[in-house]
PDB file of N, CA and C in Angstrom:
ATOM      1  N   UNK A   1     139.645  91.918 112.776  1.00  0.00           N
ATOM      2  CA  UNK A   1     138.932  93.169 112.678  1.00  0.00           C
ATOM      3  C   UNK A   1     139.949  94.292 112.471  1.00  0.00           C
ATOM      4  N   UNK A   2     139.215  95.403 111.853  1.00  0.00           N
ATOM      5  CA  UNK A   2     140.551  96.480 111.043  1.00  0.00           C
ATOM      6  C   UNK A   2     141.040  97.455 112.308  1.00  0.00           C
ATOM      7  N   UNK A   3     141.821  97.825 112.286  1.00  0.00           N
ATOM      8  CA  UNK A   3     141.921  98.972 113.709  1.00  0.00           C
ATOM      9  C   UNK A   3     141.235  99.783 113.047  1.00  0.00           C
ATOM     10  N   UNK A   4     140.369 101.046 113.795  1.00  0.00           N
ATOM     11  CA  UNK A   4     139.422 102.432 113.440  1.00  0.00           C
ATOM     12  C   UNK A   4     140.795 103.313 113.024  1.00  0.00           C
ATOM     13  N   UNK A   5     140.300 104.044 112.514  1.00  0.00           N
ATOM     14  CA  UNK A   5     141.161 104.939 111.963  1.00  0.00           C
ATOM     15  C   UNK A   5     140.623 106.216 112.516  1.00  0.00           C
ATOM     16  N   UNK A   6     141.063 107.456 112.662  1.00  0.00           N
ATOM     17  CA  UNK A   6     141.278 109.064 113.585  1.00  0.00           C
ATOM     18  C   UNK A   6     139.587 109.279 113.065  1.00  0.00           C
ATOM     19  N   UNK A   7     139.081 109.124 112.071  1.00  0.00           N
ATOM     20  CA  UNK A   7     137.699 109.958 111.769  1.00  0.00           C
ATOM     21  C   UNK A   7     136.887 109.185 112.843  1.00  0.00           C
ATOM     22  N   UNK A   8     137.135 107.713 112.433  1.00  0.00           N
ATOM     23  CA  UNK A   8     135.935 106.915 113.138  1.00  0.00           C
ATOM     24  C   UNK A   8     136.236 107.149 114.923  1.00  0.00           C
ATOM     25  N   UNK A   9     137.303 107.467 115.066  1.00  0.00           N
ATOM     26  CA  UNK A   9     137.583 107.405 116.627  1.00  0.00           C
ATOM     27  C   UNK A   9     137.107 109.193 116.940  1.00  0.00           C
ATOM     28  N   UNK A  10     137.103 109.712 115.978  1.00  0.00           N
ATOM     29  CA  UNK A  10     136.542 111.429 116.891  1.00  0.00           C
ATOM     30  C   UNK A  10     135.019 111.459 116.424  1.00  0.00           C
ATOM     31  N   UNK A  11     134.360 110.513 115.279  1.00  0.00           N
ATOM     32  CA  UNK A  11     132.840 110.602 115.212  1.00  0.00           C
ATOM     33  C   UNK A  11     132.417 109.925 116.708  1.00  0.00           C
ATOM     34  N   UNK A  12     133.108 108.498 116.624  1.00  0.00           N
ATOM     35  CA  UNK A  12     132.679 108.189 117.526  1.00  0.00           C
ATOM     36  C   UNK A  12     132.261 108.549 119.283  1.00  0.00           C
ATOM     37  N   UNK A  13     133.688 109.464 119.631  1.00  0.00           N
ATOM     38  CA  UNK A  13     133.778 109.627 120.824  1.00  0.00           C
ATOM     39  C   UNK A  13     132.928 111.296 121.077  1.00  0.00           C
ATOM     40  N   UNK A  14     132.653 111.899 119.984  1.00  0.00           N
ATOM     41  CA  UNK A  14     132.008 112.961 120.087  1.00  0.00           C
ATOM     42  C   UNK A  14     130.195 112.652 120.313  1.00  0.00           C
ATOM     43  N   UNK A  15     129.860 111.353 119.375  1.00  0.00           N
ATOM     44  CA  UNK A  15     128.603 111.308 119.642  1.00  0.00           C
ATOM     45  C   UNK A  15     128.521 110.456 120.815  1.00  0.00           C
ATOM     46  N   UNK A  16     129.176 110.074 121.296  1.00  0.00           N
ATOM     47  CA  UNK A  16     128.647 109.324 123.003  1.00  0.00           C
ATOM     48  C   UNK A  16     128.916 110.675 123.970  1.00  0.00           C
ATOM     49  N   UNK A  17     129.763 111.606 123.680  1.00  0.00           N
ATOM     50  CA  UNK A  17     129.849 112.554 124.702  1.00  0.00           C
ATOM     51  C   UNK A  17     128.429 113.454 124.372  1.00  0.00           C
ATOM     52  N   UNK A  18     128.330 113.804 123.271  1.00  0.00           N
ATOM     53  CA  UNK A  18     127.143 114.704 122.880  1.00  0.00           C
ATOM     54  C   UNK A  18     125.922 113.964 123.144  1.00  0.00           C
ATOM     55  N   UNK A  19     125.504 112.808 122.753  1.00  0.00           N
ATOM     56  CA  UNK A  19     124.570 111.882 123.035  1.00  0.00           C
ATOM     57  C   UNK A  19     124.099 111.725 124.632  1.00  0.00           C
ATOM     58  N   UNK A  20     125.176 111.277 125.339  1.00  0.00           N
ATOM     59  CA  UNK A  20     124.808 111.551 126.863  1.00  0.00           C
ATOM     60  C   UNK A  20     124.753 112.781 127.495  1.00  0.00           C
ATOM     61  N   UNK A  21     125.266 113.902 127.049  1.00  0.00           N
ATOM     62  CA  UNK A  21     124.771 115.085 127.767  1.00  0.00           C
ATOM     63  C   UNK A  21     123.120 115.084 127.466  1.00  0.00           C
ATOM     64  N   UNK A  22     122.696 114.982 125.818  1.00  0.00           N
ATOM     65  CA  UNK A  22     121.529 115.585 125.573  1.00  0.00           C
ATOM     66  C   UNK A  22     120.496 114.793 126.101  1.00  0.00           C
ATOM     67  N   UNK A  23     120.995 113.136 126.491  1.00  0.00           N
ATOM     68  CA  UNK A  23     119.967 112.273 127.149  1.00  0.00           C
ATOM     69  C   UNK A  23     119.217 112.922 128.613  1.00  0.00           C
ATOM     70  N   UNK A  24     121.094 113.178 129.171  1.00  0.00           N
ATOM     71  CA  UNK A  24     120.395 113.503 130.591  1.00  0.00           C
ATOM     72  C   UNK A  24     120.059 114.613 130.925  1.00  0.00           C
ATOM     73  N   UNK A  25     120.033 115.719 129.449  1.00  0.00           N
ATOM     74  CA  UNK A  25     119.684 116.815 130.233  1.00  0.00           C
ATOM     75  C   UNK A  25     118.200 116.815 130.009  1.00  0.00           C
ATOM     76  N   UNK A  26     117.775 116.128 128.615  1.00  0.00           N
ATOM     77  CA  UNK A  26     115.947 115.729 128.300  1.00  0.00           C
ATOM     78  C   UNK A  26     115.756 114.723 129.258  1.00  0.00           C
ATOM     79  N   UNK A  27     115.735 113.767 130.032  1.00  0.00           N
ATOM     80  CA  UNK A  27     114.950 112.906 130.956  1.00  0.00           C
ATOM     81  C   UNK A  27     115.276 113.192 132.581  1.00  0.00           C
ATOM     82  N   UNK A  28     116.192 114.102 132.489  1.00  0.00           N
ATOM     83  CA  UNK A  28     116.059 114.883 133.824  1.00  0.00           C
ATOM     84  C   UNK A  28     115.979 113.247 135.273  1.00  0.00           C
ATOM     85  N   UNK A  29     117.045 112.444 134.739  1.00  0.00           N
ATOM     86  CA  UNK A  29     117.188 111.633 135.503  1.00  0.00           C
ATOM     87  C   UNK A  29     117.911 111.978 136.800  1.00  0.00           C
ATOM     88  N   UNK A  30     117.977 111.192 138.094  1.00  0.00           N
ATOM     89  CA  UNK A  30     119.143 111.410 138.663  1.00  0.00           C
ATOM     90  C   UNK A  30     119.195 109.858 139.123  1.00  0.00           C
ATOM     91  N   UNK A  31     118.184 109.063 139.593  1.00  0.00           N
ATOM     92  CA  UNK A  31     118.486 107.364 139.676  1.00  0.00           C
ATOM     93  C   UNK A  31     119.536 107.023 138.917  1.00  0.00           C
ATOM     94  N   UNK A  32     120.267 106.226 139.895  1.00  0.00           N
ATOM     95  CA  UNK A  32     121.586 105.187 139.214  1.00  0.00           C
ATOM     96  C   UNK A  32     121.254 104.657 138.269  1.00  0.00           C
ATOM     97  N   UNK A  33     120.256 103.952 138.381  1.00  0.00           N
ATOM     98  CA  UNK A  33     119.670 102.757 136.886  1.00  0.00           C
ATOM     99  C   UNK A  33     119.608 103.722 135.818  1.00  0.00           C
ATOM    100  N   UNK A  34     119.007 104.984 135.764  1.00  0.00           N
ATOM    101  CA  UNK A  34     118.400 105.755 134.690  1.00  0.00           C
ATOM    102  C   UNK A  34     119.846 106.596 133.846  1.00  0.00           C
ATOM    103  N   UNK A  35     121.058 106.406 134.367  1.00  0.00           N
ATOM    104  CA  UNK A  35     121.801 107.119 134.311  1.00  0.00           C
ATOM    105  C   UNK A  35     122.986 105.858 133.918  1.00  0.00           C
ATOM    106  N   UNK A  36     122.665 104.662 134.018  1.00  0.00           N
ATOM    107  CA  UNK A  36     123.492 103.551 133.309  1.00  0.00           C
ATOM    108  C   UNK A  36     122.916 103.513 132.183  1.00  0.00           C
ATOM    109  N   UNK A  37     121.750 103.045 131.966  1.00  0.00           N
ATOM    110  CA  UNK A  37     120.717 102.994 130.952  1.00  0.00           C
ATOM    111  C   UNK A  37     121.020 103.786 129.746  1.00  0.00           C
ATOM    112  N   UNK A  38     121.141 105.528 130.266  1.00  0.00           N
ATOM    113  CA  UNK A  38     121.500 105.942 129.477  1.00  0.00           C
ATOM    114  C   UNK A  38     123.344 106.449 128.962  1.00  0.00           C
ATOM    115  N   UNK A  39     123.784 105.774 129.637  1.00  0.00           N
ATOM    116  CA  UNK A  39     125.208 105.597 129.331  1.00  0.00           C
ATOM    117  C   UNK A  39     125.634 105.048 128.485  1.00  0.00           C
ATOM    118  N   UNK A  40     124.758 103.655 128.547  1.00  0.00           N
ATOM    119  CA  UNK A  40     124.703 102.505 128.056  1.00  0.00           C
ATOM    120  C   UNK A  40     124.212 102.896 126.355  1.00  0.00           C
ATOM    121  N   UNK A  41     123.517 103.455 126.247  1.00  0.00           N
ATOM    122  CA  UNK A  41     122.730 103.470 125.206  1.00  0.00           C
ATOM    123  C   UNK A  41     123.534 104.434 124.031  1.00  0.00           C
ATOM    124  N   UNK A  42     124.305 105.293 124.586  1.00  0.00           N
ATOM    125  CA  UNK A  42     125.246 106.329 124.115  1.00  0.00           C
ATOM    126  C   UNK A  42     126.388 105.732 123.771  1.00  0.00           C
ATOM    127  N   UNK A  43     126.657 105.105 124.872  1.00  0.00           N
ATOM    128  CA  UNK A  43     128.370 104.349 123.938  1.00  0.00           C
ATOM    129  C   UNK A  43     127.774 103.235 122.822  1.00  0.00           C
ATOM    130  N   UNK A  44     126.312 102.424 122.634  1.00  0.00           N
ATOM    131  CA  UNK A  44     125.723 101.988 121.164  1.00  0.00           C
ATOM    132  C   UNK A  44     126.005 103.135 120.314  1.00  0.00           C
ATOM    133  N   UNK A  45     125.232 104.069 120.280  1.00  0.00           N
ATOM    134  CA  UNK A  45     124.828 104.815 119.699  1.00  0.00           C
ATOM    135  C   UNK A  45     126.454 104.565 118.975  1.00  0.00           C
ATOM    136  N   UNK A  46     127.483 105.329 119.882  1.00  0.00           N
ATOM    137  CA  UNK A  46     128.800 105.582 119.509  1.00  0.00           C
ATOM    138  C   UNK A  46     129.643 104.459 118.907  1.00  0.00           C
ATOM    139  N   UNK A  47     129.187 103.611 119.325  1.00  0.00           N
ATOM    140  CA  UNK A  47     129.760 102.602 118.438  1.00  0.00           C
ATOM    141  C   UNK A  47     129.026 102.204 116.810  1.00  0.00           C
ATOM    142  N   UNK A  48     127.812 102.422 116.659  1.00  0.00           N
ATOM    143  CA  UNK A  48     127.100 102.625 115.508  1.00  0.00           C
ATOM    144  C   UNK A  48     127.787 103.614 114.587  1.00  0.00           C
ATOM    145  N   UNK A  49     127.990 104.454 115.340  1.00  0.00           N
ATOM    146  CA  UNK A  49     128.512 105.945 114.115  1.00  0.00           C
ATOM    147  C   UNK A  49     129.931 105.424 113.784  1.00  0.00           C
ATOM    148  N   UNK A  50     130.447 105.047 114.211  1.00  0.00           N
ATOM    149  CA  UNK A  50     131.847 104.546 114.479  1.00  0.00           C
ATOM    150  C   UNK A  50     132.198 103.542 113.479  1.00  0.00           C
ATOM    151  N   UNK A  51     131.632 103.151 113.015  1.00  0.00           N
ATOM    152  CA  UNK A  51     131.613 101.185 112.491  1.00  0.00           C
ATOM    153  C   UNK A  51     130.987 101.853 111.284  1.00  0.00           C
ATOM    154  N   UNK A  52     129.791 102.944 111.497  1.00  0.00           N
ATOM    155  CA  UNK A  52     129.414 103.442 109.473  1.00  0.00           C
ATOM    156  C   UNK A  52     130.280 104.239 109.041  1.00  0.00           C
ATOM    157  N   UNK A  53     131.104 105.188 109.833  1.00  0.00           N
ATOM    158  CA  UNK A  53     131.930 106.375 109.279  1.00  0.00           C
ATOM    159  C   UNK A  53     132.349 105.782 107.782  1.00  0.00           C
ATOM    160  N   UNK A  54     132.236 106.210 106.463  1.00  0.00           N
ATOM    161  CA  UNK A  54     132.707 105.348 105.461  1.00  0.00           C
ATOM    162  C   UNK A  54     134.333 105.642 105.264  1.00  0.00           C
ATOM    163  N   UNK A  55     135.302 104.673 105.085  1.00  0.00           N
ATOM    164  CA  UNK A  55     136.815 104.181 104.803  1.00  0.00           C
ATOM    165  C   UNK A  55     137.206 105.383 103.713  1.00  0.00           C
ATOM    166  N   UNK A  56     138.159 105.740 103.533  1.00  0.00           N
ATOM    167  CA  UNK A  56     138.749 106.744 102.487  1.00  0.00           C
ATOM    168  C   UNK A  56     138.670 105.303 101.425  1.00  0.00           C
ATOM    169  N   UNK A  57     138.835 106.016  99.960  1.00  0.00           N
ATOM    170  CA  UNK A  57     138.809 105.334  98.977  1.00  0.00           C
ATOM    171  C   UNK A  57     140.140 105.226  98.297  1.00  0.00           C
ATOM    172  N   UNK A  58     141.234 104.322  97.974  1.00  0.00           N
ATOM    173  CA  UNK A  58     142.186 104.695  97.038  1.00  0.00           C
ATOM    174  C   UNK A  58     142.633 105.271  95.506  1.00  0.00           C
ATOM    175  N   UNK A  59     143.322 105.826  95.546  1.00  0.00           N
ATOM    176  CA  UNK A  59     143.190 106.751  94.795  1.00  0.00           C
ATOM    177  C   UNK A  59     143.816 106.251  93.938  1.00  0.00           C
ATOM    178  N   UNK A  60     143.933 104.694  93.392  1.00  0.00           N
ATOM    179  CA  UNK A  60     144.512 103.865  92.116  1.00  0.00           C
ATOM    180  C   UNK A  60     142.964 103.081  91.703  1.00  0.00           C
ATOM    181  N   UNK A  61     141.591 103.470  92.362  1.00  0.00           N
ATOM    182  CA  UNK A  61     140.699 102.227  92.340  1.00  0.00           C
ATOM    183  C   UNK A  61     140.342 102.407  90.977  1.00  0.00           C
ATOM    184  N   UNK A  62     140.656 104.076  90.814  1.00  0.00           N
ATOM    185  CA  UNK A  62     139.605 104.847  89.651  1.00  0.00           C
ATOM    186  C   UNK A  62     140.503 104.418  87.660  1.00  0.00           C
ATOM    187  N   UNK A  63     142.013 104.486  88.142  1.00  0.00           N
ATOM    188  CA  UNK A  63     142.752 104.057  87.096  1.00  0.00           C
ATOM    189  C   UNK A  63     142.903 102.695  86.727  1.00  0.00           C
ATOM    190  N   UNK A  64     142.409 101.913  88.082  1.00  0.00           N
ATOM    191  CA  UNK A  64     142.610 100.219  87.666  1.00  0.00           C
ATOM    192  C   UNK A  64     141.462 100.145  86.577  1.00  0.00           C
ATOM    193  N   UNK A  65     140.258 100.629  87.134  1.00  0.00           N
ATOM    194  CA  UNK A  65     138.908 100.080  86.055  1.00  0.00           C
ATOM    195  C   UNK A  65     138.803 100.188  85.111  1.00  0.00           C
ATOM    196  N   UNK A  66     139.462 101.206  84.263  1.00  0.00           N
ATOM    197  CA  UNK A  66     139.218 101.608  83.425  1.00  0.00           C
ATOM    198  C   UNK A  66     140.715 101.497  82.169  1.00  0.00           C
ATOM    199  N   UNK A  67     141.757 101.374  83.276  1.00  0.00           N
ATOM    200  CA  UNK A  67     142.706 101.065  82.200  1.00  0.00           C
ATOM    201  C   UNK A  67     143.825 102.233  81.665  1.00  0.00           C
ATOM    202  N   UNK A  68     142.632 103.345  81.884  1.00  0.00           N
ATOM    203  CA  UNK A  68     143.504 104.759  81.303  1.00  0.00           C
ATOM    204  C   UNK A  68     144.316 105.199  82.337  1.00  0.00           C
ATOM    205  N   UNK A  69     145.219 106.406  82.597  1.00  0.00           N
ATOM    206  CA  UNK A  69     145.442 106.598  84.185  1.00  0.00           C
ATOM    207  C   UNK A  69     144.878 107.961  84.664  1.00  0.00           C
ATOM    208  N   UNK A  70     144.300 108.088  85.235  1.00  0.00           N
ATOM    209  CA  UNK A  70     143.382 108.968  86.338  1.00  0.00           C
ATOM    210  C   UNK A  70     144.186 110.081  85.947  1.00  0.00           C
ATOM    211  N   UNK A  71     143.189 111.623  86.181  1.00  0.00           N
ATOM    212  CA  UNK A  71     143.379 112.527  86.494  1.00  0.00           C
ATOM    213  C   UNK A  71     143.811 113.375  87.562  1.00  0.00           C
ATOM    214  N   UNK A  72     143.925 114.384  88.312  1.00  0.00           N
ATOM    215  CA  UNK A  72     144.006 115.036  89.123  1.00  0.00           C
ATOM    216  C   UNK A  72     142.395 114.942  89.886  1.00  0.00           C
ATOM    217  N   UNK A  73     141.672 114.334  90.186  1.00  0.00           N
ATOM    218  CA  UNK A  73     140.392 114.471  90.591  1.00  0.00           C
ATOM    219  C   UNK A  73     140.390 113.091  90.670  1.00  0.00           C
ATOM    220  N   UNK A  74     141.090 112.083  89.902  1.00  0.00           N
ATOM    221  CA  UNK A  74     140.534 110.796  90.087  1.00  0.00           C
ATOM    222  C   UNK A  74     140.227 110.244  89.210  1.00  0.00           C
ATOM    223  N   UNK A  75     139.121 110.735  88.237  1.00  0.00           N
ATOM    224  CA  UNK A  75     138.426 110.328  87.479  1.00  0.00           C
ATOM    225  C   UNK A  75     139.527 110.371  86.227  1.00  0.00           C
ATOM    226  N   UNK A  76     139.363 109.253  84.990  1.00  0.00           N
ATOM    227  CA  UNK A  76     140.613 109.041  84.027  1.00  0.00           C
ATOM    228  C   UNK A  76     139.823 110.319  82.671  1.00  0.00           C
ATOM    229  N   UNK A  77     141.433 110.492  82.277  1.00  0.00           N
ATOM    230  CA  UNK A  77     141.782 111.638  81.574  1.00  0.00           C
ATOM    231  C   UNK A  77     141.233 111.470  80.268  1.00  0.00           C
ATOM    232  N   UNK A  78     140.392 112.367  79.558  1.00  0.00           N
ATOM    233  CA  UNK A  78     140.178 112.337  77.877  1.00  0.00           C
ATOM    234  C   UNK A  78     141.209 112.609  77.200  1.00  0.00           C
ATOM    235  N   UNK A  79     141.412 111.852  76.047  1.00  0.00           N
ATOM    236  CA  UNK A  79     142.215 112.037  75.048  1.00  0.00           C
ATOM    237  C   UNK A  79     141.449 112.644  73.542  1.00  0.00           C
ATOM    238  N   UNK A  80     140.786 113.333  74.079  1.00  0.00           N
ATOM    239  CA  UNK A  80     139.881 113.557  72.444  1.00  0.00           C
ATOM    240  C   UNK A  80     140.124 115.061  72.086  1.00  0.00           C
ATOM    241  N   UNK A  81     140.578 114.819  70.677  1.00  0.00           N
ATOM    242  CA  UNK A  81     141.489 116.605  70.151  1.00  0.00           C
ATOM    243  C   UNK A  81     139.980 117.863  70.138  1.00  0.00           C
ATOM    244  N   UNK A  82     140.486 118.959  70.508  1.00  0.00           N
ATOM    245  CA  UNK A  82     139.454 119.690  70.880  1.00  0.00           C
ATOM    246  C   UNK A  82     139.035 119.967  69.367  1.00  0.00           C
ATOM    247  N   UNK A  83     137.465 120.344  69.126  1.00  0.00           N
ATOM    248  CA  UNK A  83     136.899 120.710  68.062  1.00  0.00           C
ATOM    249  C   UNK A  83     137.165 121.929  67.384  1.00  0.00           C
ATOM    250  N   UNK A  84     137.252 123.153  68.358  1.00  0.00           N
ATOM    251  CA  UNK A  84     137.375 124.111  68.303  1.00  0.00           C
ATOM    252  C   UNK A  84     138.731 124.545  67.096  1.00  0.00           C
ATOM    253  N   UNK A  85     138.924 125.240  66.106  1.00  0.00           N
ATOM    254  CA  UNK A  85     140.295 125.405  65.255  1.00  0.00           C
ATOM    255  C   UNK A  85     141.058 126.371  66.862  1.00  0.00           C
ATOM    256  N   UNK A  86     142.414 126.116  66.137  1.00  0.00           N
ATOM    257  CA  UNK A  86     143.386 126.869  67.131  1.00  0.00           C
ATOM    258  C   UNK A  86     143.514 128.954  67.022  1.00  0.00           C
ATOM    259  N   UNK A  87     143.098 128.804  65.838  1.00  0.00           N
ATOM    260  CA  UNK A  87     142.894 130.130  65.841  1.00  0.00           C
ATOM    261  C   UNK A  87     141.432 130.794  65.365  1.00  0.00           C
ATOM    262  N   UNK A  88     140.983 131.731  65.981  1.00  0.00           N
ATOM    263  CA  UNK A  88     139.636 132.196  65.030  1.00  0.00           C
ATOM    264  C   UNK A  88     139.842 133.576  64.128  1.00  0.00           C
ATOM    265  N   UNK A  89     139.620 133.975  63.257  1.00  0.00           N
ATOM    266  CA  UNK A  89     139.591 135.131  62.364  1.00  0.00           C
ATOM    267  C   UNK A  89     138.427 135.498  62.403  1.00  0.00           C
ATOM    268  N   UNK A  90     138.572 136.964  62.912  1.00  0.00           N
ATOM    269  CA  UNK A  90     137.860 138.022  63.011  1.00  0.00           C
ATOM    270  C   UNK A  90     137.853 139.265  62.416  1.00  0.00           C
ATOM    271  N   UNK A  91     136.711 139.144  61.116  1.00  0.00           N
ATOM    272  CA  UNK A  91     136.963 139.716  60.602  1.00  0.00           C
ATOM    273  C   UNK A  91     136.564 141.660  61.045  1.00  0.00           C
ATOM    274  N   UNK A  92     137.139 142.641  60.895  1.00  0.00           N
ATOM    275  CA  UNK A  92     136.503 144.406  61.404  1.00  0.00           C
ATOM    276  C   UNK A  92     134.982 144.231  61.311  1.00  0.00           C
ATOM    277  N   UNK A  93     134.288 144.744  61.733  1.00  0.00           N
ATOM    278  CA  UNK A  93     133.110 145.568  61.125  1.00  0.00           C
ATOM    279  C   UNK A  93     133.178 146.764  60.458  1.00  0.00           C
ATOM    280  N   UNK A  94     132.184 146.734  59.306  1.00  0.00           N
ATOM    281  CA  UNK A  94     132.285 148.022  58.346  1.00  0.00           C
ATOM    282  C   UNK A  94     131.645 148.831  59.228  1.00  0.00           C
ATOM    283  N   UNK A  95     132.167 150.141  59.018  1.00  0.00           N
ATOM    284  CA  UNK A  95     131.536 151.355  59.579  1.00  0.00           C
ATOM    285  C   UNK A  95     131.148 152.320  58.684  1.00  0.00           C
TER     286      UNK A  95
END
């Protein structure tokens, strides 16, 4: 199994802390059982968010596929000469 990496370890540990405050402050428990229960249910929760956080992507995935080599954004570079002429002539208006 992969070690978590810093995102998945502060999604995670933020929604079991946030998760169990908001449990116990809506069911207004104070029983032991009601207060494992929902302990219990918060560090799931936290481990759920934890395990989807999605992985950074590498930033060679975008130049392998395609063959060309990637841009500044990722996505691979056009080679197609612009349409436009390099200069335009403009001609005065008569007055």
């Amino acid at each position: 199994m992969p070690r978590p990496n810093a995102a998945q370890l502060a999604y995670g540990s933020c929604t079991v802390i946030f998760s169990t405050l908001a449990m116990l402050l809506l069911s207004e428990t104070s029983s032991g059982l009601g207060i494992t229960v929902i302990a219990l249910a918060a560090l799931a929760l936290g481990l759920l968010v934890a395990v989807t956080v999605p992985l950074p992507r590498s930033a060679s995935s975008g130049a392998r596929s395609t063959g060309r080599p990637a841009g500044q954004d990722g996505r691979p570079t056009a080679s197609v000469a612009s349409a436009a002429p390099a200069e335009s002539v403009h001609e005065p208006a008569n007055r």
